[in-house]
C-alpha atoms as a PDB file:
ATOM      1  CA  UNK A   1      24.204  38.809   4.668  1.00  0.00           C
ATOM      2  CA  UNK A   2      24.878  35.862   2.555  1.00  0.00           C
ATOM      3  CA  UNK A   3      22.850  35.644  -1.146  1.00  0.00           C
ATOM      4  CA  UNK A   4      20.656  32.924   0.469  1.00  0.00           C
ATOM      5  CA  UNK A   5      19.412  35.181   3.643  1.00  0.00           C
ATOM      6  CA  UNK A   6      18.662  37.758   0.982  1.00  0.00           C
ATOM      7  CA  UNK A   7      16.250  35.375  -1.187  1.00  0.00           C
ATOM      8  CA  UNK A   8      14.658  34.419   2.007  1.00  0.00           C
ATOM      9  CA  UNK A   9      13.755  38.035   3.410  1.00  0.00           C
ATOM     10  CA  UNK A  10      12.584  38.403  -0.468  1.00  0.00           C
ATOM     11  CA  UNK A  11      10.530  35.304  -0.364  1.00  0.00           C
ATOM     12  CA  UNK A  12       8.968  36.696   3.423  1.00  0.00           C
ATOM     13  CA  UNK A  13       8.280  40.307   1.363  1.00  0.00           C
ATOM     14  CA  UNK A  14       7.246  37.999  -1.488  1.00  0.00           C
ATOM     15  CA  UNK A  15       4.259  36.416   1.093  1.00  0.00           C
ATOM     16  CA  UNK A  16       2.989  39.529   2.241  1.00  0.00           C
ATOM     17  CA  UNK A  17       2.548  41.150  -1.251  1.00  0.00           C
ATOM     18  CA  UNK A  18       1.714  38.587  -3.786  1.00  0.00           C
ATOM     19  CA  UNK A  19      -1.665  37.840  -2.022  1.00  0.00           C
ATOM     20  CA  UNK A  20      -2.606  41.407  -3.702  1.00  0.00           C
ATOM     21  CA  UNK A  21      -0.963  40.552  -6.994  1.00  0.00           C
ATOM     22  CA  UNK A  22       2.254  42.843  -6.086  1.00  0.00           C
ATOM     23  CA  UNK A  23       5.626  42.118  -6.743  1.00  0.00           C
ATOM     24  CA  UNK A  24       9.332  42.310  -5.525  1.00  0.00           C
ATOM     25  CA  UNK A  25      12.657  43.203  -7.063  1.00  0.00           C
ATOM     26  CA  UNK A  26      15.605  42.567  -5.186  1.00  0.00           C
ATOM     27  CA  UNK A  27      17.642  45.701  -5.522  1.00  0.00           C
ATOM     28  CA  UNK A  28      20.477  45.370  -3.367  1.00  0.00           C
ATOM     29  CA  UNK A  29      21.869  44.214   0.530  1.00  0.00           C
ATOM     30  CA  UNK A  30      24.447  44.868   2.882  1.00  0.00           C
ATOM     31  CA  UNK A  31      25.638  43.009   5.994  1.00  0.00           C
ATOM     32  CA  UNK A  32      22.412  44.546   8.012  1.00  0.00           C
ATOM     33  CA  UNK A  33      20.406  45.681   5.409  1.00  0.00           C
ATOM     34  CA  UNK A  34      18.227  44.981   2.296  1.00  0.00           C
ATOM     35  CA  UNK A  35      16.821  46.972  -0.517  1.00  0.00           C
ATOM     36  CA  UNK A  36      13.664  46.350  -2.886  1.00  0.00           C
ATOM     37  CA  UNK A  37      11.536  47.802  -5.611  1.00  0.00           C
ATOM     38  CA  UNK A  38       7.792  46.895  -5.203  1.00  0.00           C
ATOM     39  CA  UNK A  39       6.587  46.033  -8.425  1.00  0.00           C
ATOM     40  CA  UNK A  40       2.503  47.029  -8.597  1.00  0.00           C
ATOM     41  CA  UNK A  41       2.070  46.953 -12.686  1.00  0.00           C
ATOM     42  CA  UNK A  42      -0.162  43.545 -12.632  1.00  0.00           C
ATOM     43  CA  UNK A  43      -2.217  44.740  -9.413  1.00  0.00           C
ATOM     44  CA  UNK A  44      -5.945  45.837  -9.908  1.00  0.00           C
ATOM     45  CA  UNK A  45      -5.975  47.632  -6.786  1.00  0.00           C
ATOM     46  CA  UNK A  46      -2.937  49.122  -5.676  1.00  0.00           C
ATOM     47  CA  UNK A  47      -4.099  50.480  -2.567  1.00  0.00           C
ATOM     48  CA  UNK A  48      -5.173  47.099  -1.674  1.00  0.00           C
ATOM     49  CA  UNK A  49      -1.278  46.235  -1.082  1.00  0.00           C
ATOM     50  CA  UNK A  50      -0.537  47.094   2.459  1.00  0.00           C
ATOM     51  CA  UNK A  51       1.644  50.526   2.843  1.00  0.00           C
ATOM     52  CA  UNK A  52       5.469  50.482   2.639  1.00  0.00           C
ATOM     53  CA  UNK A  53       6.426  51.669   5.538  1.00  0.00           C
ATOM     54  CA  UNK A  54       3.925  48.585   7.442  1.00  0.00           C
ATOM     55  CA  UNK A  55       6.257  45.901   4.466  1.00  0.00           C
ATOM     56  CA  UNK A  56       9.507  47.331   5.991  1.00  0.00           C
ATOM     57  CA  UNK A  57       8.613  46.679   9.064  1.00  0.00           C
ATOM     58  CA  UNK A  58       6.627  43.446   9.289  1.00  0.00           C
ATOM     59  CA  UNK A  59       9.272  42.171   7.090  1.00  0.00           C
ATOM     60  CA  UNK A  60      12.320  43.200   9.283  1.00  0.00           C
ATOM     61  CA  UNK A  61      10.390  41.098  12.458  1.00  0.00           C
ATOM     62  CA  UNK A  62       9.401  38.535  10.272  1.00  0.00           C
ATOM     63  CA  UNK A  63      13.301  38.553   9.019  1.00  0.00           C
ATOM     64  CA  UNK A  64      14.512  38.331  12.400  1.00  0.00           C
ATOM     65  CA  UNK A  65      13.319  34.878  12.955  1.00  0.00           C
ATOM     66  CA  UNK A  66      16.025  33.814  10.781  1.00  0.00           C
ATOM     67  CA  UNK A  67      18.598  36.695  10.892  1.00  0.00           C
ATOM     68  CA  UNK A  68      19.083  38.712  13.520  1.00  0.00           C
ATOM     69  CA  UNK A  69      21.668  41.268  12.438  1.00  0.00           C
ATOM     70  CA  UNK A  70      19.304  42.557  10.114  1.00  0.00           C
ATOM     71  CA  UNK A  71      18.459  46.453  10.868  1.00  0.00           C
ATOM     72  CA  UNK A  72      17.198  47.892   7.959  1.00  0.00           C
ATOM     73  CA  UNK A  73      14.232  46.933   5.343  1.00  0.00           C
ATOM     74  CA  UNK A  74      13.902  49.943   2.329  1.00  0.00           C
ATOM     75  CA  UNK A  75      10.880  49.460   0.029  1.00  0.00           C
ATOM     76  CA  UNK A  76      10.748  51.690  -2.902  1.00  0.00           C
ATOM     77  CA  UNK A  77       7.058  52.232  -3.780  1.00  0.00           C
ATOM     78  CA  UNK A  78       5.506  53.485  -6.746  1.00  0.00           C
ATOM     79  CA  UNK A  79       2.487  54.972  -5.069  1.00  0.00           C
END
């Protein structure tokens, strides 16, 4: 995975959270996978933000679209 696949999966993880004030840190990626901390400190509702395990996975589909090799989504979550 090339630095510029890696902001884009971050910017499709970005989508999905932001709309409930959450965040993304870009922790780390491989050739077929991708690593994040979600970042809830400026949320109001934090249960709001959809589950981790429902990110991962929307965002490996979503990631597909644009980079197929990709097998693996981790989201470390606060909650």
């Amino acid at each position: 995975m090339t630095p510029e696949i890696a902001e884009r999966v971050k910017e499709t993880l970005t989508d999905l959270v932001a709309q409930d004030g959450g965040a993304v840190e870009l922790l780390q990626y491989s050739n077929d996978s991708i690593e994040f901390n979600l970042l809830l400190s400026d949320v109001k509702c934090a249960e709001c933000v959809m589950p981790s395990h429902f990110l991962e996975q929307i965002t490996l589909e979503k990631s597909h679209v644009f980079f197929k090799d990709l097998k693996s989504v981790i989201i470390n979550d606060p909650r």
